[in-house]
PDB file of N, CA and C in Angstrom:
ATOM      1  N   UNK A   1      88.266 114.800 122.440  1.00  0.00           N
ATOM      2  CA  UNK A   1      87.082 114.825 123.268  1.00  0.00           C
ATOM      3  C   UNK A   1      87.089 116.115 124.095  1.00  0.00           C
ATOM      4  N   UNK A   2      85.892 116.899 124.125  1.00  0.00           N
ATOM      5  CA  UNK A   2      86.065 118.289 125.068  1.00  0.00           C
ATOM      6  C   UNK A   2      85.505 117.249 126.278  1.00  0.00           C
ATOM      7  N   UNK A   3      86.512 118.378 127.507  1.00  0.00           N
ATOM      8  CA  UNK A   3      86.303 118.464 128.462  1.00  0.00           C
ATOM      9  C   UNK A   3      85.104 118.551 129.036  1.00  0.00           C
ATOM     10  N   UNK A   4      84.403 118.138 130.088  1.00  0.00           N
ATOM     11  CA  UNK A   4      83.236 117.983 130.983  1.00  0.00           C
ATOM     12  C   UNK A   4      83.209 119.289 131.793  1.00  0.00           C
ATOM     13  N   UNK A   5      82.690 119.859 132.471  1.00  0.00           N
ATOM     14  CA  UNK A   5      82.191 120.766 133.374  1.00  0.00           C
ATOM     15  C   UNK A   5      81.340 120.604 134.104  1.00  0.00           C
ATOM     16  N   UNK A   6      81.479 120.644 135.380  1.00  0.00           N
ATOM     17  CA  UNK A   6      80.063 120.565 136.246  1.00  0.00           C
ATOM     18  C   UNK A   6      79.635 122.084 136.977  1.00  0.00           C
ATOM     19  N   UNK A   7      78.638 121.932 137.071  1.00  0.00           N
ATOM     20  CA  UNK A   7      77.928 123.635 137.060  1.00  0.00           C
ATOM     21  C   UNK A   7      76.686 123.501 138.598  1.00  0.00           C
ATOM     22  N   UNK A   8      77.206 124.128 139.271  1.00  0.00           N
ATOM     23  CA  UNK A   8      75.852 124.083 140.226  1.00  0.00           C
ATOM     24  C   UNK A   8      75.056 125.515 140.642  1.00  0.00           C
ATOM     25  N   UNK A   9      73.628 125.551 140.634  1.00  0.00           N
ATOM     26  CA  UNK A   9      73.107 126.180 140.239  1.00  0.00           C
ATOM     27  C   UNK A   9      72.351 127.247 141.034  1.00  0.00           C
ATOM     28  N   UNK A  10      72.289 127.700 142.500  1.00  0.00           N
ATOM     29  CA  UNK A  10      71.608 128.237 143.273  1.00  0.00           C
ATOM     30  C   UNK A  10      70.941 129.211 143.041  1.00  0.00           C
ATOM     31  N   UNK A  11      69.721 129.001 144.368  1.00  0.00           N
ATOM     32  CA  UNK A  11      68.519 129.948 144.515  1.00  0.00           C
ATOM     33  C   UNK A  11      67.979 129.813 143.136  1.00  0.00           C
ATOM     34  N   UNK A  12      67.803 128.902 142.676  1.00  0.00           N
ATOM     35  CA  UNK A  12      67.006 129.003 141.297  1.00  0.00           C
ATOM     36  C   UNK A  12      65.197 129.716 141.692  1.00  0.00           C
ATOM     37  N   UNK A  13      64.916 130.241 141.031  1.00  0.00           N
ATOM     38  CA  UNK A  13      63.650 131.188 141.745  1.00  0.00           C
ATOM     39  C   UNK A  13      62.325 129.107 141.783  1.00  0.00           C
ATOM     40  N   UNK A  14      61.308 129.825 142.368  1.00  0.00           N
ATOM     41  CA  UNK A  14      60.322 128.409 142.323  1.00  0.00           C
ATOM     42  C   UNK A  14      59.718 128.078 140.613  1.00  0.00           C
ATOM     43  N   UNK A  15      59.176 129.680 140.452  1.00  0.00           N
ATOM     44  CA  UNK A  15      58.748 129.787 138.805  1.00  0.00           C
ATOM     45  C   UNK A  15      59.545 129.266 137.559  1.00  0.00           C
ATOM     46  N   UNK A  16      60.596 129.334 137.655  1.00  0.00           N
ATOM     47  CA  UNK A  16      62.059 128.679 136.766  1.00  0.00           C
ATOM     48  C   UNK A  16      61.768 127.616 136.886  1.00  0.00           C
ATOM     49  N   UNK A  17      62.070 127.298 138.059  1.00  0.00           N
ATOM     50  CA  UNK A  17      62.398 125.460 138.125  1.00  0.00           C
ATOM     51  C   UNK A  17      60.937 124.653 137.210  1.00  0.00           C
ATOM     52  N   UNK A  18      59.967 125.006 138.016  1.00  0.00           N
ATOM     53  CA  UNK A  18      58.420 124.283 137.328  1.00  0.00           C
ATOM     54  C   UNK A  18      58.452 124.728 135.457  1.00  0.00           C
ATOM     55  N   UNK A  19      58.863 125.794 135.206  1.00  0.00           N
ATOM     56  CA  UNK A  19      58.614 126.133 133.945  1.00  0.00           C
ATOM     57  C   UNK A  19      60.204 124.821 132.918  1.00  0.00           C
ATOM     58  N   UNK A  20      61.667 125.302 133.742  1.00  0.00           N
ATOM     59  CA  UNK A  20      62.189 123.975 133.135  1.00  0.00           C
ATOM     60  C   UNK A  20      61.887 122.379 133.201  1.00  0.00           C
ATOM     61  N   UNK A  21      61.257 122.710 134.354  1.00  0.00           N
ATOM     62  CA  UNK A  21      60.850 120.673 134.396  1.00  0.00           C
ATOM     63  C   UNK A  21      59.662 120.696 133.257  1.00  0.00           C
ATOM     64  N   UNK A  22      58.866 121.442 133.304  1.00  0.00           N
ATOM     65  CA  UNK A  22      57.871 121.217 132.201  1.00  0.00           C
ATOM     66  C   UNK A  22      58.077 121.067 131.011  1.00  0.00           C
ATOM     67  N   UNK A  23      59.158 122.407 130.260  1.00  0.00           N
ATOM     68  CA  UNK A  23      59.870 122.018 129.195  1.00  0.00           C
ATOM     69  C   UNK A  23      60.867 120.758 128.960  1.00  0.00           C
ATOM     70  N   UNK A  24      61.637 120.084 130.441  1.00  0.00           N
ATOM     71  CA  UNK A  24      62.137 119.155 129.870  1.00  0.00           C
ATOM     72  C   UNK A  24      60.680 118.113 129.763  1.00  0.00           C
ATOM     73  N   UNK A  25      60.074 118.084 130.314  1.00  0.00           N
ATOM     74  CA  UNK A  25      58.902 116.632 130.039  1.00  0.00           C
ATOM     75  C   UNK A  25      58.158 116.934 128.639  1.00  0.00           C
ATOM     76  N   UNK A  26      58.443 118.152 128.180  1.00  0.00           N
ATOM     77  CA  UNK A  26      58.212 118.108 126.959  1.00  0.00           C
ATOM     78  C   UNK A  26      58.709 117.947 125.910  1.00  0.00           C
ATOM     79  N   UNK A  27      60.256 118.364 126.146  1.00  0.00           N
ATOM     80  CA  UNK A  27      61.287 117.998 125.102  1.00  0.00           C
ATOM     81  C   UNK A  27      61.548 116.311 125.300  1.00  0.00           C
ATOM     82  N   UNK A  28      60.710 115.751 126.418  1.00  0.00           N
ATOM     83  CA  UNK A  28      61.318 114.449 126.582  1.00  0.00           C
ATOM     84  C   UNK A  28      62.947 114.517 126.780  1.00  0.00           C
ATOM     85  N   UNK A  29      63.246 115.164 127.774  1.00  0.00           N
ATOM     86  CA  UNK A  29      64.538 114.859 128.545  1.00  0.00           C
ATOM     87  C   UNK A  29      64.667 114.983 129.954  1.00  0.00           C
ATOM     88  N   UNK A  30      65.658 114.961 130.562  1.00  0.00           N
ATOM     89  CA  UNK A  30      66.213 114.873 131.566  1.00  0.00           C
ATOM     90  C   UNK A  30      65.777 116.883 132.226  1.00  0.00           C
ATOM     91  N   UNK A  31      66.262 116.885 133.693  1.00  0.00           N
ATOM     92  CA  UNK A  31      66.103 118.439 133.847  1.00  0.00           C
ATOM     93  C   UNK A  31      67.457 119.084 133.227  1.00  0.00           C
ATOM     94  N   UNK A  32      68.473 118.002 133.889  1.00  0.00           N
ATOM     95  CA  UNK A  32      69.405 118.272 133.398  1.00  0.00           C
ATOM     96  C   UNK A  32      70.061 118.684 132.184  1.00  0.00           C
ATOM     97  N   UNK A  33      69.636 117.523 131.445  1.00  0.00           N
ATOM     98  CA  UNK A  33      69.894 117.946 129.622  1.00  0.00           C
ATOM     99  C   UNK A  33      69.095 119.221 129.197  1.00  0.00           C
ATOM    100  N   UNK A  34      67.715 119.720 129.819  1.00  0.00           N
ATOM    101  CA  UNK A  34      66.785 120.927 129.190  1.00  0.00           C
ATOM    102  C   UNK A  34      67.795 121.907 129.804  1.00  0.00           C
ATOM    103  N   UNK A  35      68.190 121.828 131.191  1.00  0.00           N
ATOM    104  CA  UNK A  35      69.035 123.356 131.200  1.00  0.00           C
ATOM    105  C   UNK A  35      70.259 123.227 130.555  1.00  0.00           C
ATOM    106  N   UNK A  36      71.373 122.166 130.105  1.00  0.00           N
ATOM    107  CA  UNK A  36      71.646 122.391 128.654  1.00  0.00           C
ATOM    108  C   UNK A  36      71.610 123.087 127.445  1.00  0.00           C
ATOM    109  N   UNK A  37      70.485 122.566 127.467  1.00  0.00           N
ATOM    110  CA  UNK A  37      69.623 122.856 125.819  1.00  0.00           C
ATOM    111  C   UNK A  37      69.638 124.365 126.134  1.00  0.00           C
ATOM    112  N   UNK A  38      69.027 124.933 127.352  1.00  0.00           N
ATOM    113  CA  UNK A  38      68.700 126.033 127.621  1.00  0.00           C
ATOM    114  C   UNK A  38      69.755 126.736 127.328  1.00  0.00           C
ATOM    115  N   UNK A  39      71.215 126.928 128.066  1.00  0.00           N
ATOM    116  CA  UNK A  39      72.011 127.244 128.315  1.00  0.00           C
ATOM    117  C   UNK A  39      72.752 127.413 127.094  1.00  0.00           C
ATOM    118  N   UNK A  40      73.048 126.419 126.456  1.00  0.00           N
ATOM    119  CA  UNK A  40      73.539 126.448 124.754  1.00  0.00           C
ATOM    120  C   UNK A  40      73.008 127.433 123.774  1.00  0.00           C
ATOM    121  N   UNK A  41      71.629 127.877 123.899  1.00  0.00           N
ATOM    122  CA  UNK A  41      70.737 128.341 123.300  1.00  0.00           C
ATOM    123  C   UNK A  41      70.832 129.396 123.382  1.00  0.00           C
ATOM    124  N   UNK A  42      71.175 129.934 124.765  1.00  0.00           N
ATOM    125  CA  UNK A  42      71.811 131.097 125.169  1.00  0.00           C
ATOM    126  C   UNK A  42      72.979 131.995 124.736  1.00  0.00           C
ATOM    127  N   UNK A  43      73.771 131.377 125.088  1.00  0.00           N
ATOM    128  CA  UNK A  43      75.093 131.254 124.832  1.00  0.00           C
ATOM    129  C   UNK A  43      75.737 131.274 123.372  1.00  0.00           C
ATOM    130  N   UNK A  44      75.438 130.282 122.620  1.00  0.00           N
ATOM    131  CA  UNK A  44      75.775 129.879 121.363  1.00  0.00           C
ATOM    132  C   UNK A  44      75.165 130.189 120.466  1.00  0.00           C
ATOM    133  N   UNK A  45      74.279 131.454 120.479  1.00  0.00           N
ATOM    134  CA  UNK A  45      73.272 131.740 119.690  1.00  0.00           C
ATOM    135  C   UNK A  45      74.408 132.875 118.526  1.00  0.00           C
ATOM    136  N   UNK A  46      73.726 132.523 117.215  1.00  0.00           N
ATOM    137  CA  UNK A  46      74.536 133.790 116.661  1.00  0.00           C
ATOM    138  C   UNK A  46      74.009 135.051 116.699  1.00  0.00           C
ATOM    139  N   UNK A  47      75.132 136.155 116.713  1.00  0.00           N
ATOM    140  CA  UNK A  47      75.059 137.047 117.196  1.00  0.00           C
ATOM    141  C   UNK A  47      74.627 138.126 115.894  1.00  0.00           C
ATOM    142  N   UNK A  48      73.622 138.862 116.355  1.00  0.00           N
ATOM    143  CA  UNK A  48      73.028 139.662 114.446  1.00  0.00           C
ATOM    144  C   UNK A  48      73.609 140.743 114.391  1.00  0.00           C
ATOM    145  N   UNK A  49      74.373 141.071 113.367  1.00  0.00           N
ATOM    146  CA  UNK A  49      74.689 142.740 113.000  1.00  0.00           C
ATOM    147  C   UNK A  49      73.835 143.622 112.653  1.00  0.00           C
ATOM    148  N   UNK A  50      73.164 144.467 113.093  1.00  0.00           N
ATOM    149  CA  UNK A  50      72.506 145.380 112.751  1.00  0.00           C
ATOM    150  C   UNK A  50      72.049 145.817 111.537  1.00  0.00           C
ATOM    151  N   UNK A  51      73.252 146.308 111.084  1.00  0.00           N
ATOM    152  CA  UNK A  51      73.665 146.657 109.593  1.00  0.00           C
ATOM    153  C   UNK A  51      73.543 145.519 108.777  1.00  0.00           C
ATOM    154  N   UNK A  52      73.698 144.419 108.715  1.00  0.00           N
ATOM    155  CA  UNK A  52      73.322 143.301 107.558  1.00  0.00           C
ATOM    156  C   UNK A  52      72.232 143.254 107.733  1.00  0.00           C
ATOM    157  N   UNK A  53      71.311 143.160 109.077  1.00  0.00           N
ATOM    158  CA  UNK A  53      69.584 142.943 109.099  1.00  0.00           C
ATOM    159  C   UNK A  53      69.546 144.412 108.494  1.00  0.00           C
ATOM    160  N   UNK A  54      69.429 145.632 108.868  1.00  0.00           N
ATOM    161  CA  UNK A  54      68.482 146.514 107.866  1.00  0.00           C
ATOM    162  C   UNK A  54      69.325 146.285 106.496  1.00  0.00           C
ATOM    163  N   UNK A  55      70.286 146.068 105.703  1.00  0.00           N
ATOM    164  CA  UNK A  55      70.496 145.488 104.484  1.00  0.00           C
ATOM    165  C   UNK A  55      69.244 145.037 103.457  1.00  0.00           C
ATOM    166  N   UNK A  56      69.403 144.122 104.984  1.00  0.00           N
ATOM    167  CA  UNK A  56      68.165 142.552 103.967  1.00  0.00           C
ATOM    168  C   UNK A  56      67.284 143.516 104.126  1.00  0.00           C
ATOM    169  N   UNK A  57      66.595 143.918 104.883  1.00  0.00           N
ATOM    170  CA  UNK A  57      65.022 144.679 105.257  1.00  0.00           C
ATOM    171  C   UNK A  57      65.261 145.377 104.002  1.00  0.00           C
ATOM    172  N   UNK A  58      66.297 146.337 104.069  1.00  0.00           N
ATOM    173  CA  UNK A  58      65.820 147.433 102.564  1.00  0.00           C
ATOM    174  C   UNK A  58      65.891 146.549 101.421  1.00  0.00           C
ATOM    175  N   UNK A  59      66.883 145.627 101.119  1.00  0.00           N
ATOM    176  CA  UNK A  59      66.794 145.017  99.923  1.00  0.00           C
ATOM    177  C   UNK A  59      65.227 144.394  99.413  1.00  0.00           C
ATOM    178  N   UNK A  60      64.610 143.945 100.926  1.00  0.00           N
ATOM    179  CA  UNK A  60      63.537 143.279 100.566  1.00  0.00           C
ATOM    180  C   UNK A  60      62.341 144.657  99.980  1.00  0.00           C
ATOM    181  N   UNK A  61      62.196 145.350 101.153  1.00  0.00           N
ATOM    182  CA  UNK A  61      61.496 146.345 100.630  1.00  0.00           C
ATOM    183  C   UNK A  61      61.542 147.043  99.068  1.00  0.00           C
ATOM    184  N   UNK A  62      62.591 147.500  98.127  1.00  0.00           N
ATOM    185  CA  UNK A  62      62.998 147.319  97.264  1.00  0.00           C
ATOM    186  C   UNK A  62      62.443 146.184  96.497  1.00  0.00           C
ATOM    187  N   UNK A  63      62.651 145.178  97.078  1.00  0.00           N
ATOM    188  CA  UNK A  63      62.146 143.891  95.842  1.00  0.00           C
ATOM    189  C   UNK A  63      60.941 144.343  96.069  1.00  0.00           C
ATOM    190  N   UNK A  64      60.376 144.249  97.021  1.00  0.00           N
ATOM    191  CA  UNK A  64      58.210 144.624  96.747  1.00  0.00           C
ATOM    192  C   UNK A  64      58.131 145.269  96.592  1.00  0.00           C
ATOM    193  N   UNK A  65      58.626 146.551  96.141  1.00  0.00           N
ATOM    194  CA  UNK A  65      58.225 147.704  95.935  1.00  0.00           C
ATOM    195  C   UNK A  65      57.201 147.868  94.736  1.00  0.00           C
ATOM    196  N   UNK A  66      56.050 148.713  94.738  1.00  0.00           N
ATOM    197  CA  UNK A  66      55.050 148.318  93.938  1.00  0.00           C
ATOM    198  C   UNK A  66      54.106 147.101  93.914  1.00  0.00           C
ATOM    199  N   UNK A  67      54.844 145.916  94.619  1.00  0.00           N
ATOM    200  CA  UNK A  67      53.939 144.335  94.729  1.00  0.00           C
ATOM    201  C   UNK A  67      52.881 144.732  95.618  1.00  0.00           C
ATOM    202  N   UNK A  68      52.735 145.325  96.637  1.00  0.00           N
ATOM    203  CA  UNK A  68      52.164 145.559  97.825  1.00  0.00           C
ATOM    204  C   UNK A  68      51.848 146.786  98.210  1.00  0.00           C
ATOM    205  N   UNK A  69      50.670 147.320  98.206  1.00  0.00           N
ATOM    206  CA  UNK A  69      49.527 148.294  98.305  1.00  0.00           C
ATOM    207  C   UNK A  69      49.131 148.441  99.745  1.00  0.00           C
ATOM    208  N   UNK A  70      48.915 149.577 100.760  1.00  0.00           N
ATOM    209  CA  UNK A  70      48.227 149.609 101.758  1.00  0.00           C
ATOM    210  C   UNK A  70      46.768 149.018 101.157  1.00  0.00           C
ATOM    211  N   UNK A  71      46.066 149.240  99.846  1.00  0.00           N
ATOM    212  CA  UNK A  71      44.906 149.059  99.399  1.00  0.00           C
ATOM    213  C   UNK A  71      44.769 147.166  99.474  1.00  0.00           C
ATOM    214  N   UNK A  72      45.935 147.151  98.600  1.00  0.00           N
ATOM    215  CA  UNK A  72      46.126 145.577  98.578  1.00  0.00           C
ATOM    216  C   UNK A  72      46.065 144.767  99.698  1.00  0.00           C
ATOM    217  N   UNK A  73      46.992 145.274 100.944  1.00  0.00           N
ATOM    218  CA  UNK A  73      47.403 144.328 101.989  1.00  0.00           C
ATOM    219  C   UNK A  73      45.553 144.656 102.673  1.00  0.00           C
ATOM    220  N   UNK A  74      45.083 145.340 103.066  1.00  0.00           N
ATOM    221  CA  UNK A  74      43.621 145.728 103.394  1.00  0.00           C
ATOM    222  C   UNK A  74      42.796 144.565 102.379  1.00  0.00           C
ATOM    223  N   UNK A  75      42.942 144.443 101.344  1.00  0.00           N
ATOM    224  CA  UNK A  75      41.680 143.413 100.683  1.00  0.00           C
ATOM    225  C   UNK A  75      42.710 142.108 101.118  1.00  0.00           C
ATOM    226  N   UNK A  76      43.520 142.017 101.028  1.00  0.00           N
ATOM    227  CA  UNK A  76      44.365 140.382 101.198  1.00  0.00           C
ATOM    228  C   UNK A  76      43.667 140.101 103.067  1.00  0.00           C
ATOM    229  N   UNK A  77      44.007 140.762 103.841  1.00  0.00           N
ATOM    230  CA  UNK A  77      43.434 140.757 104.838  1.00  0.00           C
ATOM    231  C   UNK A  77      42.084 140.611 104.872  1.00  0.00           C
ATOM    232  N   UNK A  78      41.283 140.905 104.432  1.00  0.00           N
ATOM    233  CA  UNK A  78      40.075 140.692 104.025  1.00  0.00           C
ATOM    234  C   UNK A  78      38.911 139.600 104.260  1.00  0.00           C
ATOM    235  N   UNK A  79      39.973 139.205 103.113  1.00  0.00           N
ATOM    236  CA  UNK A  79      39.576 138.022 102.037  1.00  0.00           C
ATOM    237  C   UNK A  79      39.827 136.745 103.110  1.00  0.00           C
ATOM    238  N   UNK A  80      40.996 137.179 103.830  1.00  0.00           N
ATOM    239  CA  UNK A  80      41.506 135.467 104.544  1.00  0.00           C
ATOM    240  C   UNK A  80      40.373 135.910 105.988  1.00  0.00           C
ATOM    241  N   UNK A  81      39.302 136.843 106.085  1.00  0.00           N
ATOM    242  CA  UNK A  81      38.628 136.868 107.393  1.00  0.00           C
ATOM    243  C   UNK A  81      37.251 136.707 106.888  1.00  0.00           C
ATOM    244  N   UNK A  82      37.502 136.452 105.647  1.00  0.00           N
ATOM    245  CA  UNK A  82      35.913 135.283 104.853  1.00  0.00           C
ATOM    246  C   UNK A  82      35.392 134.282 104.958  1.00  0.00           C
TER     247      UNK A  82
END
């Protein structure tokens, strides 16, 4: 079982507080559990390498290459404002 922690939180600004109570009444939780959620989210987020994201970007670019037209993306755009 991990250990518990208790965390207390000062001068939280007025704008914070109303914006987490709102999100917790929307996530349907506690204030407590949303700054949690918050906090985890933060924290525990994975962290992106640079170099593997432009990877994927060029690989992708590469795969469309030729699929996709400034001419093309202009009529595709278009068409969906019909």
């Amino acid at each position: 079982m991990q250990a518990v922690r208790t965390l207390t939180i000062k001068n939280v600004p007025a704008v914070v507080h109303r914006r987490l109570v709102a999100r917790a009444a929307r996530h349907q939780r506690s204030l407590n559990s949303e700054v949690i959620a918050c906090l985890k989210a933060a924290v525990m987020a994975e962290r992106l390498d640079p170099e593997v994201l432009l990877a994927r970007a060029r690989a992708l670019r590469r795969e469309m290459k030729g699929r996709l037209s400034d001419v093309g993306l202009r009529r595709v755009k278009s068409q969906g404002r019909a």
